[in-house]
C-alpha atoms as a PDB file:
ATOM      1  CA  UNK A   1      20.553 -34.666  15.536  1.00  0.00           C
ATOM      2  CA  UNK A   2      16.862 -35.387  15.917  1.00  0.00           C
ATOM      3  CA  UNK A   3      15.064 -33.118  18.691  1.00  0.00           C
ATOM      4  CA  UNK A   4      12.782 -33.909  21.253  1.00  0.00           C
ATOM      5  CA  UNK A   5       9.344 -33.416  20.460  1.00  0.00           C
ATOM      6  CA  UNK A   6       8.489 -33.019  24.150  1.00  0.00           C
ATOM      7  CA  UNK A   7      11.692 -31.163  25.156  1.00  0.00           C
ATOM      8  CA  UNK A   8      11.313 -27.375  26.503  1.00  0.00           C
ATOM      9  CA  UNK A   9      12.559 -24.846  23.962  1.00  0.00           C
ATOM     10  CA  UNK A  10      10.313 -22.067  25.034  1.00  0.00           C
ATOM     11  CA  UNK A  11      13.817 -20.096  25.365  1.00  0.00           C
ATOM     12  CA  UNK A  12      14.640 -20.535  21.497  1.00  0.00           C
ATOM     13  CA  UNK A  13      14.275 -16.854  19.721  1.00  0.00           C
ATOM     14  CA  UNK A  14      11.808 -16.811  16.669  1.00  0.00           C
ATOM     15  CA  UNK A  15      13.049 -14.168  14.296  1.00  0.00           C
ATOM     16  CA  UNK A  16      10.812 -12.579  11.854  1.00  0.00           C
ATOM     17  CA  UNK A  17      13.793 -12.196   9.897  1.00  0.00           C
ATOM     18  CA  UNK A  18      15.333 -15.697  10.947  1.00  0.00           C
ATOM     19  CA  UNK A  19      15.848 -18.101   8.146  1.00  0.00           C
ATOM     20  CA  UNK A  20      13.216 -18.542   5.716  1.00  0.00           C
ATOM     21  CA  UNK A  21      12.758 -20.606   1.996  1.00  0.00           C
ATOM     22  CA  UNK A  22      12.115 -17.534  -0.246  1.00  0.00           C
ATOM     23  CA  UNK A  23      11.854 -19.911  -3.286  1.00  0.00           C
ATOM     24  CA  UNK A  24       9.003 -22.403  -1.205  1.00  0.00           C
ATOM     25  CA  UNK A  25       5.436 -21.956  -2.510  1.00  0.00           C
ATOM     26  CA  UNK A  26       2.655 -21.020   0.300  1.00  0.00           C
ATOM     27  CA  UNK A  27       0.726 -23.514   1.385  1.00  0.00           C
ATOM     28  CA  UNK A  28      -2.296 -21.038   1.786  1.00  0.00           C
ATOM     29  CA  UNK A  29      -3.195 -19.721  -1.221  1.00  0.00           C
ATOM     30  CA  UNK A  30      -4.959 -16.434  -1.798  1.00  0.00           C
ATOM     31  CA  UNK A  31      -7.096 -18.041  -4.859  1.00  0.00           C
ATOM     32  CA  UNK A  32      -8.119 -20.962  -3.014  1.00  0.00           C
ATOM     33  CA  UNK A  33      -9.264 -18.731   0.084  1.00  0.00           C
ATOM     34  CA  UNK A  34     -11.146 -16.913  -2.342  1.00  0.00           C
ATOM     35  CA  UNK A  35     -12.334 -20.271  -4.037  1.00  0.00           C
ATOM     36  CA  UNK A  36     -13.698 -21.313  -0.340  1.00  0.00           C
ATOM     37  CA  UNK A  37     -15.233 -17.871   0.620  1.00  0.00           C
ATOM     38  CA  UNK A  38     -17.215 -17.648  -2.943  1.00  0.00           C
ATOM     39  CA  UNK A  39     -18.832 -20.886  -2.423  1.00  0.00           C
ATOM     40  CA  UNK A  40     -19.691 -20.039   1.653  1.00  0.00           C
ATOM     41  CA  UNK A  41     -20.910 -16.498   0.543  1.00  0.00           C
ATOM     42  CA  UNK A  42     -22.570 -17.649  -2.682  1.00  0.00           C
ATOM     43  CA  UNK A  43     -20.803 -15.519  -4.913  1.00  0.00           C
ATOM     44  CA  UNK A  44     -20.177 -15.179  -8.619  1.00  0.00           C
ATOM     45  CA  UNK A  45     -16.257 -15.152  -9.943  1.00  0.00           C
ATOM     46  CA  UNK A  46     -16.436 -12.028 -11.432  1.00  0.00           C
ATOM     47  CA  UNK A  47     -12.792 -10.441 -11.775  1.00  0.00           C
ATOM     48  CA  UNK A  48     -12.774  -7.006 -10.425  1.00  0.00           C
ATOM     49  CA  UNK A  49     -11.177  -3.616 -11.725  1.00  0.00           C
ATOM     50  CA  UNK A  50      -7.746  -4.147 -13.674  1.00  0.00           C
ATOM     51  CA  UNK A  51      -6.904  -0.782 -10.863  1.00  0.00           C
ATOM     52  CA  UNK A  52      -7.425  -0.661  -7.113  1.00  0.00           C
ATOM     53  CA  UNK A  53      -6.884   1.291  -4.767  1.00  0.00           C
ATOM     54  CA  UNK A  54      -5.554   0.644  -1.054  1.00  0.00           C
ATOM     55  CA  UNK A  55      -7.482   3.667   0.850  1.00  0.00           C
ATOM     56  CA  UNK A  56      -5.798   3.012   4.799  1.00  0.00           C
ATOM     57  CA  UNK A  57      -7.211   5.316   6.245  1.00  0.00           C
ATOM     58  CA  UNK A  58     -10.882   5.199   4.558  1.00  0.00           C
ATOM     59  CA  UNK A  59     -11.554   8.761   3.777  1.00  0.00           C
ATOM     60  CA  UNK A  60     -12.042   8.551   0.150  1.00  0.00           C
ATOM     61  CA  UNK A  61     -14.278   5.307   0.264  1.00  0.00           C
ATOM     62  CA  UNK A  62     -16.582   7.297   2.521  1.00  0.00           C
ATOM     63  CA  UNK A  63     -16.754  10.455   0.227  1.00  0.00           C
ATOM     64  CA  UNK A  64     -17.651   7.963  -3.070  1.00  0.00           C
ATOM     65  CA  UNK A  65     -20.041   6.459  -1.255  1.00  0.00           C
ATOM     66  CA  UNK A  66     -21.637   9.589   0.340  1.00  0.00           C
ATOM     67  CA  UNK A  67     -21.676  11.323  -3.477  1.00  0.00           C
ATOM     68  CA  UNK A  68     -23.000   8.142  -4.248  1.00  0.00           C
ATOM     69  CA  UNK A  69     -20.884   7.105  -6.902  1.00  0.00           C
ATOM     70  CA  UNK A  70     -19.586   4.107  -6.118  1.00  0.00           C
ATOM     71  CA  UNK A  71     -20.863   0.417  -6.093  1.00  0.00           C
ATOM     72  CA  UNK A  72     -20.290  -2.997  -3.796  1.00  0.00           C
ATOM     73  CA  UNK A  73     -18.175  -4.930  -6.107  1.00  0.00           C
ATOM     74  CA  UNK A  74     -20.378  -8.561  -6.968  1.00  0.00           C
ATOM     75  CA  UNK A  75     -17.720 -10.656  -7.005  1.00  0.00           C
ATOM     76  CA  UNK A  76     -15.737  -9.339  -3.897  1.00  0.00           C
ATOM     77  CA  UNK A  77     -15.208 -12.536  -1.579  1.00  0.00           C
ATOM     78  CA  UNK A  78     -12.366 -11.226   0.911  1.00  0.00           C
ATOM     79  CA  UNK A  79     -13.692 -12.078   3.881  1.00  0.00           C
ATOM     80  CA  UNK A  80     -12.301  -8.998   5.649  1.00  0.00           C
ATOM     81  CA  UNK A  81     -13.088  -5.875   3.142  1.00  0.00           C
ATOM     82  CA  UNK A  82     -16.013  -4.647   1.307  1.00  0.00           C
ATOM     83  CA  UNK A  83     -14.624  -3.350  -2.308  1.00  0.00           C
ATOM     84  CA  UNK A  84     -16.197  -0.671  -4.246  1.00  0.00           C
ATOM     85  CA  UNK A  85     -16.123  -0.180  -7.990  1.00  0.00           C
ATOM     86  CA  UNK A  86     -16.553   3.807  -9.136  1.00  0.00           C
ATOM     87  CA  UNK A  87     -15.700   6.016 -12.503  1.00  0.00           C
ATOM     88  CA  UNK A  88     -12.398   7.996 -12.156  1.00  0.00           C
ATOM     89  CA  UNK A  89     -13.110  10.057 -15.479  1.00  0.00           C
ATOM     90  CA  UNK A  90     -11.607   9.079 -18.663  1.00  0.00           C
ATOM     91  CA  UNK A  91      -9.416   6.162 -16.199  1.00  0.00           C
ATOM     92  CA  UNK A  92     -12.635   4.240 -16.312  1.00  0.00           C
ATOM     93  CA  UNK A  93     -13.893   1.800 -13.493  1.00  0.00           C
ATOM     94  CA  UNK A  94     -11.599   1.746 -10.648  1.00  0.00           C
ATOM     95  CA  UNK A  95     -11.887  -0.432  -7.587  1.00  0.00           C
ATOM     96  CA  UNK A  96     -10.978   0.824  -3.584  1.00  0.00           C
ATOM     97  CA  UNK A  97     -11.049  -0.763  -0.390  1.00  0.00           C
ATOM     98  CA  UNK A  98     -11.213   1.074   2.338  1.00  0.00           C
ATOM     99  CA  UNK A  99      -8.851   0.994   5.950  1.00  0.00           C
ATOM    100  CA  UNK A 100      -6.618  -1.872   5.412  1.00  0.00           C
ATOM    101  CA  UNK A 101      -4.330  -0.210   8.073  1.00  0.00           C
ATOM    102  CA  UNK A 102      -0.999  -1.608   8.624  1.00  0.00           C
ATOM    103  CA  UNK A 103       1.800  -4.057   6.537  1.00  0.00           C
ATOM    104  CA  UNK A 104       0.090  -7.149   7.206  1.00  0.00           C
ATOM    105  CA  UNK A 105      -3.601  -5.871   6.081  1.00  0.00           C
ATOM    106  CA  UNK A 106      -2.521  -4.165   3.317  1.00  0.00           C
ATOM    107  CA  UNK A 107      -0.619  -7.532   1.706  1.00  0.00           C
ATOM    108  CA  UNK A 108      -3.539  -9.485   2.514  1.00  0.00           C
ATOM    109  CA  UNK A 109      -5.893  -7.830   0.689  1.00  0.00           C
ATOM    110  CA  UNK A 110      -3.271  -6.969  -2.364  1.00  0.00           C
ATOM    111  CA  UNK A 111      -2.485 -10.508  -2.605  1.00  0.00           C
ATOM    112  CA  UNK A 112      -6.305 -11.345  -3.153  1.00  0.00           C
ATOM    113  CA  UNK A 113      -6.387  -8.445  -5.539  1.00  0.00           C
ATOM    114  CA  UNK A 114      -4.384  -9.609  -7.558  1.00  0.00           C
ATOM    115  CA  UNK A 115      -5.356 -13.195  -7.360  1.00  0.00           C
ATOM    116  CA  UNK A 116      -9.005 -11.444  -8.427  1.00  0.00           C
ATOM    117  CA  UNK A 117      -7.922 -10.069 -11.928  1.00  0.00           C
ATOM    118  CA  UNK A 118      -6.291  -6.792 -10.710  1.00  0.00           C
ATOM    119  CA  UNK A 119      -3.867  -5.895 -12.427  1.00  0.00           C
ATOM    120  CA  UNK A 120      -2.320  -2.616 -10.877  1.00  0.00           C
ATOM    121  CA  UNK A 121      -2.562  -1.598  -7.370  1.00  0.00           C
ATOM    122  CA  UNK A 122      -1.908   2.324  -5.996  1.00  0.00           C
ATOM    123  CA  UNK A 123      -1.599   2.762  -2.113  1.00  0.00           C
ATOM    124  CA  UNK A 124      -2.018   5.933  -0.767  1.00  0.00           C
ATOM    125  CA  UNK A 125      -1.846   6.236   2.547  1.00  0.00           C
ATOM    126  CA  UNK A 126      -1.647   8.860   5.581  1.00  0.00           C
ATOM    127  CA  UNK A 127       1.716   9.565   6.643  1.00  0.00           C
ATOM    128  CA  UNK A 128       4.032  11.637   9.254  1.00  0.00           C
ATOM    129  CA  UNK A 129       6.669  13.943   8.193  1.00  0.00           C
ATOM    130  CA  UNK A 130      10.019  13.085   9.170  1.00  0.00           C
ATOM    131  CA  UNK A 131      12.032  15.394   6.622  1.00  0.00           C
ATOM    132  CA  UNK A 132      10.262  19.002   6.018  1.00  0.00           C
ATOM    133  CA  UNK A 133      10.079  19.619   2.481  1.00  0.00           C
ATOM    134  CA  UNK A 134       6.837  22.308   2.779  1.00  0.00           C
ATOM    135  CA  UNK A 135       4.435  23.031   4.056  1.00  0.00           C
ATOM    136  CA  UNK A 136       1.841  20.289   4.723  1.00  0.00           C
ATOM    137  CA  UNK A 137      -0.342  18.036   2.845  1.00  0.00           C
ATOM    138  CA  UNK A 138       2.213  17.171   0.309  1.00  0.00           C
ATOM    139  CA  UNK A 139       2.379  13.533  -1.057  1.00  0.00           C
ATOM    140  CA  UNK A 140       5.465  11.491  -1.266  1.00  0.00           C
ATOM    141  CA  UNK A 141       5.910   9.026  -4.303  1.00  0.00           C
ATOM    142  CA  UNK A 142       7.682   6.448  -2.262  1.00  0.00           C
ATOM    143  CA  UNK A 143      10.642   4.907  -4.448  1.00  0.00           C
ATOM    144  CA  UNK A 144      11.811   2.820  -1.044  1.00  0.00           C
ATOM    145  CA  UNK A 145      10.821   2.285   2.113  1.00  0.00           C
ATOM    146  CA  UNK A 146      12.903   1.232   5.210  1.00  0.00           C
ATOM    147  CA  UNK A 147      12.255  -1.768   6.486  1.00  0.00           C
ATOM    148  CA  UNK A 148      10.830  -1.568   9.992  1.00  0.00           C
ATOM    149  CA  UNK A 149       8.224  -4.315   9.932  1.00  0.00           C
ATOM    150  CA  UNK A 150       7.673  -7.599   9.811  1.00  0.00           C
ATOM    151  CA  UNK A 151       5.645  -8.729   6.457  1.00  0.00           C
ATOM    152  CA  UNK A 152       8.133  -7.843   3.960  1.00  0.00           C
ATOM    153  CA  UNK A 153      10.537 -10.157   5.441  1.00  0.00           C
ATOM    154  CA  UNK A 154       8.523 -13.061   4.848  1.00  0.00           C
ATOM    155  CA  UNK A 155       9.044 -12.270   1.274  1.00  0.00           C
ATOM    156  CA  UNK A 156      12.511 -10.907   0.666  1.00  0.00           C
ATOM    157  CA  UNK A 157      15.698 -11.362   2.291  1.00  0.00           C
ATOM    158  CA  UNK A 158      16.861  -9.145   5.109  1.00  0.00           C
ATOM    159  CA  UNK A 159      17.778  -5.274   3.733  1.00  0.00           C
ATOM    160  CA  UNK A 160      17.424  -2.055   5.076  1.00  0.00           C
ATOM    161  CA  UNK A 161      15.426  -0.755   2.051  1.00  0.00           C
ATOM    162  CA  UNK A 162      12.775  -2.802  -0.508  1.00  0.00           C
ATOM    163  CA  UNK A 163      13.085  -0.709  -3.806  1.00  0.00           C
ATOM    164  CA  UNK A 164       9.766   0.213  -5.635  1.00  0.00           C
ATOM    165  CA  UNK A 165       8.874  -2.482  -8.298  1.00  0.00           C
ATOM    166  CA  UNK A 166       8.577  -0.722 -11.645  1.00  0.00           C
ATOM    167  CA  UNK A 167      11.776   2.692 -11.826  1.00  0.00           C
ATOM    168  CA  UNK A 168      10.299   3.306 -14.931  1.00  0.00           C
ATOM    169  CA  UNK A 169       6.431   3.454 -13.851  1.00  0.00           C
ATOM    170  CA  UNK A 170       7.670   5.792 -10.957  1.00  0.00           C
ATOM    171  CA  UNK A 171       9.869   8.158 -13.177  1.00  0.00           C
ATOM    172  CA  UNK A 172       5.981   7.793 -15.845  1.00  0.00           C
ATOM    173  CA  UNK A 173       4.265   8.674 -12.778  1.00  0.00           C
ATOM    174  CA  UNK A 174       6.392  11.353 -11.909  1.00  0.00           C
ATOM    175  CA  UNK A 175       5.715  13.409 -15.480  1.00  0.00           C
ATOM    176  CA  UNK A 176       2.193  12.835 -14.905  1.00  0.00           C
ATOM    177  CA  UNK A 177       2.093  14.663 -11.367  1.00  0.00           C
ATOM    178  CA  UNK A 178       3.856  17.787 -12.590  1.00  0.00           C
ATOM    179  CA  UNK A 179       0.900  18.447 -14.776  1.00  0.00           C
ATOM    180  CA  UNK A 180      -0.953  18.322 -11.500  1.00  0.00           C
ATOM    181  CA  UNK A 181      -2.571  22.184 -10.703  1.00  0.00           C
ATOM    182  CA  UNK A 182      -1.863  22.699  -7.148  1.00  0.00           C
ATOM    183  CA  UNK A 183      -0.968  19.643  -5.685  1.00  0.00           C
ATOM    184  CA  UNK A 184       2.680  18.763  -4.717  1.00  0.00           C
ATOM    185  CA  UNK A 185       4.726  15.047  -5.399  1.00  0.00           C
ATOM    186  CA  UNK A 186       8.233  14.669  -4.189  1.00  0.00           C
ATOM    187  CA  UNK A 187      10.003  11.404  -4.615  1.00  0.00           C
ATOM    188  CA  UNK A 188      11.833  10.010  -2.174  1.00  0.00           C
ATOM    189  CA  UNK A 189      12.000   7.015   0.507  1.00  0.00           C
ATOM    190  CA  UNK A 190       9.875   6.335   3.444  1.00  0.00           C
ATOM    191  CA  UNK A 191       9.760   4.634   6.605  1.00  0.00           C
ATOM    192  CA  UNK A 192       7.530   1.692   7.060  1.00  0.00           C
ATOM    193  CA  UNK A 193       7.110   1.105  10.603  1.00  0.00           C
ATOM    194  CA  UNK A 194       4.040  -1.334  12.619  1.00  0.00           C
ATOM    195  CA  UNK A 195       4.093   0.161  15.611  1.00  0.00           C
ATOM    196  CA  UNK A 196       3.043   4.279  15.080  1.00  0.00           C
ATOM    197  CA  UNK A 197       2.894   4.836  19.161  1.00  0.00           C
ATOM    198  CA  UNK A 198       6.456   4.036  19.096  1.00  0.00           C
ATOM    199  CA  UNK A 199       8.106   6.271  17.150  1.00  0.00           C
ATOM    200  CA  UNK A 200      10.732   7.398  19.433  1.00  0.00           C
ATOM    201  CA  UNK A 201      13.187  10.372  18.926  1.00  0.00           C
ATOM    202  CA  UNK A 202      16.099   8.077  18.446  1.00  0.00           C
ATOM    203  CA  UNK A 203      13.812   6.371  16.500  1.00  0.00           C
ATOM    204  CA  UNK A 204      12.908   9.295  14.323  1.00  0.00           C
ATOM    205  CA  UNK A 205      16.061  10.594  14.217  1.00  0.00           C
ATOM    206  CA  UNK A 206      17.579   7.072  12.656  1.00  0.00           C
ATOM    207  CA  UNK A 207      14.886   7.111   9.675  1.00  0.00           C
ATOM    208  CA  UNK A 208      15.716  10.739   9.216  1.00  0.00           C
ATOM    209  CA  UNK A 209      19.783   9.754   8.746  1.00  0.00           C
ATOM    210  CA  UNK A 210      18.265   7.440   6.469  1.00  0.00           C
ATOM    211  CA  UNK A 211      16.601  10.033   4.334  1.00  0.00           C
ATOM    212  CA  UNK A 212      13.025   8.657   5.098  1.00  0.00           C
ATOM    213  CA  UNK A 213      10.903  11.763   4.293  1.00  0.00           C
ATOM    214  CA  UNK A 214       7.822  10.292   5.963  1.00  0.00           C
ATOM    215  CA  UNK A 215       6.618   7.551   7.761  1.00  0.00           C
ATOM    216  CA  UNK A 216       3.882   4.933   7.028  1.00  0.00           C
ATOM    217  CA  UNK A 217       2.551   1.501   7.786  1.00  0.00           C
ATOM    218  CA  UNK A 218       2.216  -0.147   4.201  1.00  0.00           C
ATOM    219  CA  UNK A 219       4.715   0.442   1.658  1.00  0.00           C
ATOM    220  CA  UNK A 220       7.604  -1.583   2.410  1.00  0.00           C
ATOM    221  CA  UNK A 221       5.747  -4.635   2.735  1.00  0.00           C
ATOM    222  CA  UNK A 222       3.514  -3.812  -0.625  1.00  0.00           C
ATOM    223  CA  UNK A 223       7.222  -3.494  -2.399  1.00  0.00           C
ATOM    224  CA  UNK A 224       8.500  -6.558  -0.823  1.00  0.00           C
ATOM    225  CA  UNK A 225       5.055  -8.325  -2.954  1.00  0.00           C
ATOM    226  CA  UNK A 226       5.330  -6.692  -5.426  1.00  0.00           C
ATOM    227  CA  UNK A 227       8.557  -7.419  -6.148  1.00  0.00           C
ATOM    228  CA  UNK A 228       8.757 -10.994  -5.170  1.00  0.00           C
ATOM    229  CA  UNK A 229       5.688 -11.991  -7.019  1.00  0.00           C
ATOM    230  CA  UNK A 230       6.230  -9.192  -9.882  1.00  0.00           C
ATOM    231  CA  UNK A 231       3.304  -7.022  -9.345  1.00  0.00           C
ATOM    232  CA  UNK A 232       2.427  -3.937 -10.212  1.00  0.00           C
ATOM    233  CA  UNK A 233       2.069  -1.554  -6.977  1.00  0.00           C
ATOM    234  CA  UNK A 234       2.629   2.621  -6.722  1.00  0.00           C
ATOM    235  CA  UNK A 235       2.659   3.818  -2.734  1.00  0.00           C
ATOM    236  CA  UNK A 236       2.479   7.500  -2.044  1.00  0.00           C
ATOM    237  CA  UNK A 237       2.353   8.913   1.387  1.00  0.00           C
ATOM    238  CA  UNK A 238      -0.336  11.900   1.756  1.00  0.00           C
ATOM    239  CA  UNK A 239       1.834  13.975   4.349  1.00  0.00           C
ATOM    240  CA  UNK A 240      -0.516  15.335   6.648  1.00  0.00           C
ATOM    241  CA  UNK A 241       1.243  15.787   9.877  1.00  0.00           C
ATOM    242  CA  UNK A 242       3.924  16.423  12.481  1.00  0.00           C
ATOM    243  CA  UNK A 243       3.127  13.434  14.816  1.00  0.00           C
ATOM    244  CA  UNK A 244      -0.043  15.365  16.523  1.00  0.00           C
ATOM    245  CA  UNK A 245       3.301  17.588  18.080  1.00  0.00           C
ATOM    246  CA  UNK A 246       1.149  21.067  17.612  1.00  0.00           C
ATOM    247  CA  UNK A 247      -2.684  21.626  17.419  1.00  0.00           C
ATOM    248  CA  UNK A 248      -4.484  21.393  13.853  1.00  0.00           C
ATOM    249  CA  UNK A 249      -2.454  18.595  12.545  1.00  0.00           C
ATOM    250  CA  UNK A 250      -4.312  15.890  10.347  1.00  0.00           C
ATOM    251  CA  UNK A 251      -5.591  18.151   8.394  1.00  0.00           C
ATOM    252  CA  UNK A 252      -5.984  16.767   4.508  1.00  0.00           C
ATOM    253  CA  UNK A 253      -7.302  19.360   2.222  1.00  0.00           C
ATOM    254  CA  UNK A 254     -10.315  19.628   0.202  1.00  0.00           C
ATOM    255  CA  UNK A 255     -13.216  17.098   0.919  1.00  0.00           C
ATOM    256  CA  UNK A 256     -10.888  15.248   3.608  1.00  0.00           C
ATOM    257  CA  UNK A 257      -7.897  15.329   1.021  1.00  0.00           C
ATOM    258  CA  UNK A 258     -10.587  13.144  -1.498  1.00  0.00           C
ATOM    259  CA  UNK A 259     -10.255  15.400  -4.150  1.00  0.00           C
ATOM    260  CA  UNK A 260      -6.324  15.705  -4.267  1.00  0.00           C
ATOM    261  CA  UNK A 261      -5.814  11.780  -3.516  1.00  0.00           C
ATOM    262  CA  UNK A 262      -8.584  10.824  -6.913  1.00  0.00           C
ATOM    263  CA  UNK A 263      -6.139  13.254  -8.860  1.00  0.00           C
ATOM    264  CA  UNK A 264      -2.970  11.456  -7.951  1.00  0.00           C
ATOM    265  CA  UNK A 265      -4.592   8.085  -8.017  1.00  0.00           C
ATOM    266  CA  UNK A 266      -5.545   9.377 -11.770  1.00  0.00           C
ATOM    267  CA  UNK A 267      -2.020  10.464 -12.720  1.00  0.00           C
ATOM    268  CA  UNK A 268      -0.944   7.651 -11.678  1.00  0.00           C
ATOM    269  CA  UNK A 269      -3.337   5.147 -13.934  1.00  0.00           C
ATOM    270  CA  UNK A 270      -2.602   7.580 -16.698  1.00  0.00           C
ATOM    271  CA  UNK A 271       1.068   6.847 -16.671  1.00  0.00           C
ATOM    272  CA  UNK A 272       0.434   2.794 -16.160  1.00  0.00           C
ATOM    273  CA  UNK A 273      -1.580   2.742 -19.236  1.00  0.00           C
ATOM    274  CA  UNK A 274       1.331   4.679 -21.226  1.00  0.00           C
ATOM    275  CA  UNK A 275       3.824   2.428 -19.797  1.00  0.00           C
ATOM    276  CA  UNK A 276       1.755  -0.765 -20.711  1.00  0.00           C
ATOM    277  CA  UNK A 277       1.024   0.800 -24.544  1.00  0.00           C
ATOM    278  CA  UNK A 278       4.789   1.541 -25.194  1.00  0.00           C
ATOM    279  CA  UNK A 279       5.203  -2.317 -24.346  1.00  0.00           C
ATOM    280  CA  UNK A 280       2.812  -4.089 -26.513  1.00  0.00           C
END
């Protein structure tokens, strides 16, 4: 039956997760975006850093650049971010951009990281503790993520969990962090959520039957990506609070919880190279 153009169907329900072509190109394409915005900004195609790193909440691209180690990337054309290229010891030039808060952000810019030359991508991002497994900051190597936003569903099928991409870079990963002096890595699932101010008890309470040890705003829909496009992406959640539900929460560590987040970001390169030599 052909429908109305001009008929009312303002009471018709849009679901995020309501039927969608999962095999259908986009229309929109990150490289041509990134075509357009060179040629309006005048800038060069030069690929950037084979490694970046998502930085939500911004702290460690304001410590690089207040050392002054770090660099505006030449070839950068997101219209959105600023990316800046540093040295991460013997990892070599690594690239971070800086508060890309929330599912929809984060994709955005991953997708035209990738579509730059990038080549591995390592989230770490504040989170809330839902399961206590010590005493906080801790980070979480997320292996899944529940499902509680909207961006992953535009690229996998309804689930309650996305899985992490690569098992084997996690479990890589994982041997690299124990070798870590005084910083703790659990594994375990999160819970992605887009809406932090409503994280209800019931709400809480659900993720927590669910084994969630933290919540976050990125990783689910990073996995969902990574998976559908087969990308490489790590998410860890830098546990750092209770929810604000007692006074000094927040509270990261050394240098704004810089120094421990460079070391897991390094850990984590070092066991992507490994993986990538043992398959050549």
């Amino acid at each position: 039956m052909e429908l109305d153009p001009k008929a009312d169907r303002s009471d018709v329900a849009w679901s995020v997760v309501g039927r969608k072509d999962y095999d259908a190109a986009s229309v929109l394409r990150p490289e041509a975006l990134l075509r357009e915005a060179r040629r309006q900004k005048q800038l060069p195609f030069v690929p950037v850093p084979e490694v970046c790193v998502l930085d939500p909440d911004g702290d460690v691209v304001r410590h690089i650049k207040k050392m002054g180690k770090g660099r505006a990337h030449e070839g950068w054309a997101c219209y959105h971010t600023d990316l800046v290229a540093f040295d991460l010891g013997d990892c070599g030039e690594v690239g971070i951009v800086g508060c890309a808060v929330g599912a929809p952000f984060a994709v955005l810019v991953a997708e035209q990281l990738f579509a730059s030359g990038c080549r591995l991508i390592v989230s770490v991002t504040s989170a809330g503790q839902i399961i206590p497994i010590g005493p906080t900051p801790y980070f979480v190597l997320i292996d899944r993520a529940l499902r509680d936003e909207g961006t992953s569903h535009h690229y996998l099928p309804p689930a309650t969990h996305v899985e992490a991409p690569d098992a084997e870079l996690l479990a890589a990963a994982e041997q690299e962090f124990r070798k870590l002096a005084d910083i703790s890595v659990h594994r375990g699932p999160a819970w992605t959520t887009d809406a932090p101010y409503r994280e209800t008890e019931a709400a809480i309470a659900a993720a927590r039957d669910l084994g969630a040890l933290a919540v976050e705003m990125e990783a689910a829909a990073l996995y969902a990506f990574a998976n559908a496009a087969r990308r490489s992406i790590v998410c860890l959640a830098h546990v750092t609070n209770a929810m604000a539900r007692s006074e000094g929460d927040f509270e990261k560590g050394e240098a704004d919880g810089t120094t421990a987040t460079l070391a897991v970001v390094a850990a984590t390169i070092r066991a992507w190279s490994a993986s990538r030599g043992r398959h050549r």
